[in-house]
N, C-alpha and C. Protein backbone atom coordinates (compact mmCIF):
# COMPACT_ATOMS: atom_id res chain seq x y z
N UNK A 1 91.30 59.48 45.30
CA UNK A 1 90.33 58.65 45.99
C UNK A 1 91.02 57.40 46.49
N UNK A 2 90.54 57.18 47.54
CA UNK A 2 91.14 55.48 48.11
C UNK A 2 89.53 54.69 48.24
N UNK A 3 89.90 53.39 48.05
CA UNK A 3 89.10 52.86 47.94
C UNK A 3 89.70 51.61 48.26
N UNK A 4 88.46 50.92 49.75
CA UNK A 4 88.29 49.76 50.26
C UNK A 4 87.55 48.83 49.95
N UNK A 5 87.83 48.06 49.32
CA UNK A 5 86.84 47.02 48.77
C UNK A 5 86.77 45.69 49.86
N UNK A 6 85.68 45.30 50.30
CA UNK A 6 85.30 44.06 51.27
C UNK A 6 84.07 43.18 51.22
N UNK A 7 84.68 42.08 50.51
CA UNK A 7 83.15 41.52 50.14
C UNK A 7 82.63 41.13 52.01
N UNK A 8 81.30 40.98 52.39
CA UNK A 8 81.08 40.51 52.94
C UNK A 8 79.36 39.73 53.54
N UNK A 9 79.74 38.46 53.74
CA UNK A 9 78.42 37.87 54.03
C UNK A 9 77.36 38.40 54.72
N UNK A 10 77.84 39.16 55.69
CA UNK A 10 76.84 40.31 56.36
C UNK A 10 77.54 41.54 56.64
N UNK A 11 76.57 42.52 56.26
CA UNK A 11 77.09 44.02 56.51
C UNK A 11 75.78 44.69 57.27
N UNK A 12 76.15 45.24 58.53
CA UNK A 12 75.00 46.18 59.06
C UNK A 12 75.54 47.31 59.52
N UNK A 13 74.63 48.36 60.02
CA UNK A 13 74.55 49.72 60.24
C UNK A 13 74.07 50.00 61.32
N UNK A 14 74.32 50.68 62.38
CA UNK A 14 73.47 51.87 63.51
C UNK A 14 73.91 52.62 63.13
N UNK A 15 72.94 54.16 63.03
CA UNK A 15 73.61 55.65 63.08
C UNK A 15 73.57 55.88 64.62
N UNK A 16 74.51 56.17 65.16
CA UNK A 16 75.83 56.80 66.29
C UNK A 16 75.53 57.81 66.68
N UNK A 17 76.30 59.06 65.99
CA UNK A 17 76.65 60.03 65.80
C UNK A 17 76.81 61.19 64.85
N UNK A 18 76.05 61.85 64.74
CA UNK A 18 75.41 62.84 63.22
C UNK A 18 77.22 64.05 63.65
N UNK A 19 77.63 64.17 62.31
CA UNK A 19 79.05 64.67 62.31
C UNK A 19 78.70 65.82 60.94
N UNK A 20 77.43 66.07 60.52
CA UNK A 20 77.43 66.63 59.49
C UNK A 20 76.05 67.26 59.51
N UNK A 21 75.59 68.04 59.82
CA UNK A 21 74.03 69.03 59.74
C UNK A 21 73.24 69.10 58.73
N UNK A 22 73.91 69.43 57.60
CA UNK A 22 73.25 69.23 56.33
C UNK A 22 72.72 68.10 55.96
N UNK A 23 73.25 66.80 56.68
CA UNK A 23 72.29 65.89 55.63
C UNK A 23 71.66 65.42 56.34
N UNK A 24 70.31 64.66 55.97
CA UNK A 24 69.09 64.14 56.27
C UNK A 24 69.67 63.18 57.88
N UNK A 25 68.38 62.95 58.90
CA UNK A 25 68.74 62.43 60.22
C UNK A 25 68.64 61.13 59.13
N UNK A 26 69.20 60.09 60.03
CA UNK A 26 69.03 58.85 59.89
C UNK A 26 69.12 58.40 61.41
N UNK A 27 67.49 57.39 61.70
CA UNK A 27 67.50 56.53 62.79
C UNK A 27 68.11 54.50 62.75
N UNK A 28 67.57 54.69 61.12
CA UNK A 28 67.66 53.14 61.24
C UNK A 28 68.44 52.23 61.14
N UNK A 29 68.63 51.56 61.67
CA UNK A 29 69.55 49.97 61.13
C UNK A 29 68.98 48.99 60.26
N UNK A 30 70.57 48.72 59.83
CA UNK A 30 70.45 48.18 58.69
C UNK A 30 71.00 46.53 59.01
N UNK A 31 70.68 45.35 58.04
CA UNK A 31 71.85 44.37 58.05
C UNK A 31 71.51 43.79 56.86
N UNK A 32 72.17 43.83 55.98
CA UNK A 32 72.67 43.29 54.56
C UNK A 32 73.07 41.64 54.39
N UNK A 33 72.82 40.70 53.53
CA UNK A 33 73.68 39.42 53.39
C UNK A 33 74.06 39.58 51.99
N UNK A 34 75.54 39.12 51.63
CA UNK A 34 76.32 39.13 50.40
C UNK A 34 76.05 40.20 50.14
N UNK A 35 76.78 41.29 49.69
CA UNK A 35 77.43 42.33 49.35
C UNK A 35 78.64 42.29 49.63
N UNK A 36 79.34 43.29 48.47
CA UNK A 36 80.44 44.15 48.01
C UNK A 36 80.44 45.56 48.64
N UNK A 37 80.84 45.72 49.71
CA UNK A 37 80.92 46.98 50.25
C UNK A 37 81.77 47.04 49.98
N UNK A 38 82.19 49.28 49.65
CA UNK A 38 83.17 49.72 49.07
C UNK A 38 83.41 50.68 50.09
N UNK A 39 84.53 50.79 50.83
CA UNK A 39 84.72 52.06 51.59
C UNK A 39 85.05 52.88 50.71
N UNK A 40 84.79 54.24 50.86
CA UNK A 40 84.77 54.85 49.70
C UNK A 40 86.03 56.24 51.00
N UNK A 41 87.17 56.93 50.16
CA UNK A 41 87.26 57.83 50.40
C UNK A 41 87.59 58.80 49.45
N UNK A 42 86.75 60.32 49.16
CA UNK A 42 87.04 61.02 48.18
C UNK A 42 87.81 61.95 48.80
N UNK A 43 89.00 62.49 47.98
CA UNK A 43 89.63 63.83 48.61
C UNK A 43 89.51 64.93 47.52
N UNK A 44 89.64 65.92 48.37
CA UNK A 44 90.18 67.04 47.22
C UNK A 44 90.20 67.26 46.22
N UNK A 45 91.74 66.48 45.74
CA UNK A 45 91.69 66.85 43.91
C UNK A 45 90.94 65.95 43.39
N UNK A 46 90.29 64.96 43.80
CA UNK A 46 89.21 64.23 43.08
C UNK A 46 88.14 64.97 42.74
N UNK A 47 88.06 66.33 42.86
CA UNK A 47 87.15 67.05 42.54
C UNK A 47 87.50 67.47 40.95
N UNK A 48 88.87 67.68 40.79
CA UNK A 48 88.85 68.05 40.05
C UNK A 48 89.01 67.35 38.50
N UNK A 49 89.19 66.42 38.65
CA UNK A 49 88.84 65.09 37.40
C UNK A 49 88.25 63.82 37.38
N UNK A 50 86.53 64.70 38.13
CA UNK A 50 85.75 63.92 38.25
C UNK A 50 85.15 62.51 37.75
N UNK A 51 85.14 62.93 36.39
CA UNK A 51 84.74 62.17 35.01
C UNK A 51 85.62 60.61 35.41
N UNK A 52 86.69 60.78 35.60
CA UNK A 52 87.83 59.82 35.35
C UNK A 52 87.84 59.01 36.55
N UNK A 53 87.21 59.99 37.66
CA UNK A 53 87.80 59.14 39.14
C UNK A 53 86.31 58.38 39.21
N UNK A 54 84.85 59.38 38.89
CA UNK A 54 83.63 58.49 38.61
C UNK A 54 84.00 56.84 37.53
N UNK A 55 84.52 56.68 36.83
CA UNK A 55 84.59 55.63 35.98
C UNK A 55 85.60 54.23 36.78
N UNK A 56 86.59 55.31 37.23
CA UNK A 56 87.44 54.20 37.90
C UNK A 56 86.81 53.64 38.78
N UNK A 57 86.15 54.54 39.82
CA UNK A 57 85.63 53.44 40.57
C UNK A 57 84.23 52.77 40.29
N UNK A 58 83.57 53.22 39.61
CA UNK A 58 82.95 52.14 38.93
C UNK A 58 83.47 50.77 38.44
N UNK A 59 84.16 50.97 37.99
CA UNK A 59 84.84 50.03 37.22
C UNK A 59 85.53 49.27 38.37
N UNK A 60 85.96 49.67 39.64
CA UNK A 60 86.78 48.40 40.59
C UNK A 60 85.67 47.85 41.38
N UNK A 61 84.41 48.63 41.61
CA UNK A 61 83.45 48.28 42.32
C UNK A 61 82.66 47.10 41.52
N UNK A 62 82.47 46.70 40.24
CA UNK A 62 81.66 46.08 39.24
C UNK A 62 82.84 44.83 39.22
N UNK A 63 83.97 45.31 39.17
CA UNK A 63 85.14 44.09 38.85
C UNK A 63 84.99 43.17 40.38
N UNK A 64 84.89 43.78 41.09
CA UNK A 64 84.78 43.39 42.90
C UNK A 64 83.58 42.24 42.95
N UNK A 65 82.62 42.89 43.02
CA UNK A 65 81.37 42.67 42.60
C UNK A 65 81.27 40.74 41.94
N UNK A 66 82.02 40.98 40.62
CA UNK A 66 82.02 39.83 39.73
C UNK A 66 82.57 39.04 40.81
N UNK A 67 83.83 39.35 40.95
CA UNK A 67 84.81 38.17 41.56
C UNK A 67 84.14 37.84 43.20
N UNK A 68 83.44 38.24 43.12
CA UNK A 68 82.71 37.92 45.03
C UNK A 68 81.46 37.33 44.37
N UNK A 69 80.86 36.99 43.20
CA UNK A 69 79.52 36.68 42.91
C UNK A 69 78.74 37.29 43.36
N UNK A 70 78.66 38.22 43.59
CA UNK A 70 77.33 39.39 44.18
C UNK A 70 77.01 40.24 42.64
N UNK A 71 75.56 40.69 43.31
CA UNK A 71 75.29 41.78 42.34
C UNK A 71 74.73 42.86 42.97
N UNK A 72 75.21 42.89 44.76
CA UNK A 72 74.73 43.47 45.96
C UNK A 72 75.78 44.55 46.32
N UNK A 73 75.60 45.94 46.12
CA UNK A 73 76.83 46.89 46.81
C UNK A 73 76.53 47.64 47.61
N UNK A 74 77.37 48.44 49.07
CA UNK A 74 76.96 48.82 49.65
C UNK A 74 77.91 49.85 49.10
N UNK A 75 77.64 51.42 49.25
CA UNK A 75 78.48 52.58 49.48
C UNK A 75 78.79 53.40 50.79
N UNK A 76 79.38 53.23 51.22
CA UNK A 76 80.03 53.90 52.96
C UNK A 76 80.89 54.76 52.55
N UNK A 77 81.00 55.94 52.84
CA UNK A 77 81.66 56.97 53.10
C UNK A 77 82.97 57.34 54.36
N UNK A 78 83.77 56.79 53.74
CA UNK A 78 84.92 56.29 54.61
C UNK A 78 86.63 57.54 54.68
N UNK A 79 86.09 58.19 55.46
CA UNK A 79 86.97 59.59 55.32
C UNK A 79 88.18 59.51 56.17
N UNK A 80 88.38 58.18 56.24
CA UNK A 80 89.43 57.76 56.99
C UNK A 80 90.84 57.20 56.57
N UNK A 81 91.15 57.49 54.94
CA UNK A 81 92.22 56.63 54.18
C UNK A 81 92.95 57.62 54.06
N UNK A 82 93.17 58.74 53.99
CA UNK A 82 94.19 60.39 53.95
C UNK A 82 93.63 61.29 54.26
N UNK A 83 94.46 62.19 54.40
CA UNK A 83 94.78 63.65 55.09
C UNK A 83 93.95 64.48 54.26
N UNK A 84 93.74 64.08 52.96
CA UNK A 84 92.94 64.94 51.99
C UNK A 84 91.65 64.40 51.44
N UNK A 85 90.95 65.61 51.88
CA UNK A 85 89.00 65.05 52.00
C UNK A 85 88.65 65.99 51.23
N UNK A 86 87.83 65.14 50.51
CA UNK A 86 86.52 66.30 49.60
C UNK A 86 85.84 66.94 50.20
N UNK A 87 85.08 67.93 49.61
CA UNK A 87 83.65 68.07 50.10
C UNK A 87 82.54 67.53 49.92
N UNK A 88 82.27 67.52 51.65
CA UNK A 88 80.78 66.63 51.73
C UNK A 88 79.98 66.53 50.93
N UNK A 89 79.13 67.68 49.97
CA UNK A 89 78.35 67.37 49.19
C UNK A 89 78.49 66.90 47.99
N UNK A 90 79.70 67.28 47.59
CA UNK A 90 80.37 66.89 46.31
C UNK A 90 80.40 65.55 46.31
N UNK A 91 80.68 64.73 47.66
CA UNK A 91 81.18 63.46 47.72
C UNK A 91 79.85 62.46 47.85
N UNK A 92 78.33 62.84 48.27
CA UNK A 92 77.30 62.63 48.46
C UNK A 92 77.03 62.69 47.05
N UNK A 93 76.74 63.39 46.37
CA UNK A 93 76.48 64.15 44.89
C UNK A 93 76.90 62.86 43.79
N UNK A 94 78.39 62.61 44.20
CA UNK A 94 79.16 60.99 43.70
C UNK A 94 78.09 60.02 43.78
N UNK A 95 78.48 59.89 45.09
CA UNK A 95 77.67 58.64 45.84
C UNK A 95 76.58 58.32 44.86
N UNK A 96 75.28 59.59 44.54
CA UNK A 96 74.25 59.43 44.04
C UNK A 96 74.40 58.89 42.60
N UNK A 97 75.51 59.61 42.06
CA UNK A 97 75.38 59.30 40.80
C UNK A 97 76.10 57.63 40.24
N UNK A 98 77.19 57.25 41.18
CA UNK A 98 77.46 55.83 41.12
C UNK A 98 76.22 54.96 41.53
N UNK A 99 75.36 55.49 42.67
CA UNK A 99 74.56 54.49 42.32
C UNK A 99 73.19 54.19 41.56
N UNK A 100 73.19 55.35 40.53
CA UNK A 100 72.30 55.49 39.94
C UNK A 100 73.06 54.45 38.60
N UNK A 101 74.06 54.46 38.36
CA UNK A 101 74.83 53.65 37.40
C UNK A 101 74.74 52.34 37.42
N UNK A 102 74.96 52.36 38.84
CA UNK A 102 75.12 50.93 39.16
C UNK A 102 73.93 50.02 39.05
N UNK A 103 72.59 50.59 39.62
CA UNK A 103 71.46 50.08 39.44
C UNK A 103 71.12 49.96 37.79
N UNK A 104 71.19 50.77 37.09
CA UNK A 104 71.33 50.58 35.69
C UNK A 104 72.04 49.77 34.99
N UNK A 105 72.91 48.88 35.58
CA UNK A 105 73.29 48.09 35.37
C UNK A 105 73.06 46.63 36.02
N UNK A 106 72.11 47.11 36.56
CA UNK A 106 71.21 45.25 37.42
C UNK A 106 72.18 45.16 38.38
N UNK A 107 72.83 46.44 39.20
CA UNK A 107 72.91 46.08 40.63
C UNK A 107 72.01 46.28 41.89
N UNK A 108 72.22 45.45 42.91
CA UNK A 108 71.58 46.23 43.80
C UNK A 108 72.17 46.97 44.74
N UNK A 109 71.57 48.46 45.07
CA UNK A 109 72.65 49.47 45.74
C UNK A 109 71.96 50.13 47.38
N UNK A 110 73.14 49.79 47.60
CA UNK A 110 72.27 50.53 49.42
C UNK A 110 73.64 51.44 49.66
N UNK A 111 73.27 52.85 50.52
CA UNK A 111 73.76 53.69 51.03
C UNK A 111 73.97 53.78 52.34
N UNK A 112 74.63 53.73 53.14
CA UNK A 112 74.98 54.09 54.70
C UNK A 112 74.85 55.58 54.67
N UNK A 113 74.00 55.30 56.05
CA UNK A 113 73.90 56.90 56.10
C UNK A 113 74.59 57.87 56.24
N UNK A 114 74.86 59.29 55.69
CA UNK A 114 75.73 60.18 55.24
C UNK A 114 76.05 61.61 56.25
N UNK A 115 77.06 61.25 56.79
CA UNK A 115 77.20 62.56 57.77
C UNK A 115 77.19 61.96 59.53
N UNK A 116 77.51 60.71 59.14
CA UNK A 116 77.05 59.37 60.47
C UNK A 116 78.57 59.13 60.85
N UNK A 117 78.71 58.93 62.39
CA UNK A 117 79.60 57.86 62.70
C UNK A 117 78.83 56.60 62.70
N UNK A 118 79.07 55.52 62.46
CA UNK A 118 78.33 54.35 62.41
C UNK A 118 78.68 53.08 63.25
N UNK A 119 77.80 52.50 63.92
CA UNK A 119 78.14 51.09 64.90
C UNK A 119 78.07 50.16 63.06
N UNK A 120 79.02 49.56 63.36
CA UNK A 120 78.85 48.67 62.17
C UNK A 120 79.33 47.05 62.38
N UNK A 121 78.50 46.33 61.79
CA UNK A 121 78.50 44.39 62.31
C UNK A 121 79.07 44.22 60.87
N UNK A 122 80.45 43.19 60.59
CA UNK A 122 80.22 42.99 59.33
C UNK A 122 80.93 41.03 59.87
N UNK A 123 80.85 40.57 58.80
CA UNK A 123 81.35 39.34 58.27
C UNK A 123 82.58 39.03 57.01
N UNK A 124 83.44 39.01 57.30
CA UNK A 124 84.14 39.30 55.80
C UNK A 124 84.75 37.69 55.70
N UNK A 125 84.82 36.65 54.46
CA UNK A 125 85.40 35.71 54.52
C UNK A 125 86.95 35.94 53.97
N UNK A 126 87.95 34.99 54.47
CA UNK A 126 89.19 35.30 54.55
C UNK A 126 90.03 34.73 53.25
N UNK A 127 89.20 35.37 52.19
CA UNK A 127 89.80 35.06 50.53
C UNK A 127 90.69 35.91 50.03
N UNK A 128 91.51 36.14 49.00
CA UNK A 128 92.24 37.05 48.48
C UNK A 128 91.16 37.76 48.03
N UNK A 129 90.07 37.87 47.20
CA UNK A 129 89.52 39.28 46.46
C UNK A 129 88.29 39.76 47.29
N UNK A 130 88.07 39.12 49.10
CA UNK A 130 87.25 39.61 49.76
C UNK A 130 87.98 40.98 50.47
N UNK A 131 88.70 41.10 49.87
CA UNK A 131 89.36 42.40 50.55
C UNK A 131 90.70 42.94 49.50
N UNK A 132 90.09 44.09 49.13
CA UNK A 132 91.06 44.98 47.92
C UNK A 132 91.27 46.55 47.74
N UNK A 133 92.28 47.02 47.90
CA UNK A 133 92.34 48.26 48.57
C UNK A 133 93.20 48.94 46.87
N UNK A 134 92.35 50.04 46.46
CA UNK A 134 93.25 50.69 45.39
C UNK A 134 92.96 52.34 45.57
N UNK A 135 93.88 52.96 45.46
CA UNK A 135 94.76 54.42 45.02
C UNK A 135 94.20 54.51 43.99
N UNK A 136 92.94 55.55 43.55
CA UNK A 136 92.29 56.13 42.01
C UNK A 136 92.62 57.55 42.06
């Protein structure tokens, strides 16, 4: 998994372009203030030691989180960090279950829509931990 971490003062959404059939249409836009958006990319063998790659990124998304003072995360599906991609549902399936965690833990969690190219507005301020990129 790669994973983009970007705190930012505003984060918004248009759905674009539907790149995926199976999942639900999405019309709406979005725009967020303070959040921890995580580009998220799952590949392949992240399928196969799920348990471990679910915790890690929990765990950089919550650490992110602290150090930006938010308790606001966004999850984006970002299939753009390597050559090696999961499968879609598997990686949706994630999605659900990090943010079922996360809310259980007194966050608040929003999803970008899934199977979207996306117009996206963001704000990022120009700190060291508003932007953190890790290899799980």
């Amino acid at each position: 998994m790669k994973l983009l971490l970007i705190y930012t003062t505003e984060f918004g959404w248009t759905p674009r372009n539907k790149t995926l059939e199976d999942f639900p249409d999405a019309e709406k836009s979005q725009m967020l203030k303070d959040v921890q958006t995580a580009f998220i990319h799952v590949e392949a063998e992240d399928m196969e030691n799920i348990t471990a790659v679910e915790k890690k990124l929990l765990k950089n998304i919550k650490w992110a989180a602290g150090k930006n003072n938010t308790r606001r995360v966004v999850l984006h599906s970002f299939a753009h960090l390597s050559d090696s991609k999961g499968d879609p549902h598997f990686t949706k399936d994630l999605f659900n279950r990090v943010e079922e965690r996360l809310k259980n833990s007194g966050y608040e969690v929003f999803q970008t829509p899934f199977g979207y190219f996306l117009d996206l507005e963001m704000k990022a301020p120009g700190y060291s931990t508003a932007r953190v990129f890790k290899n799980i």
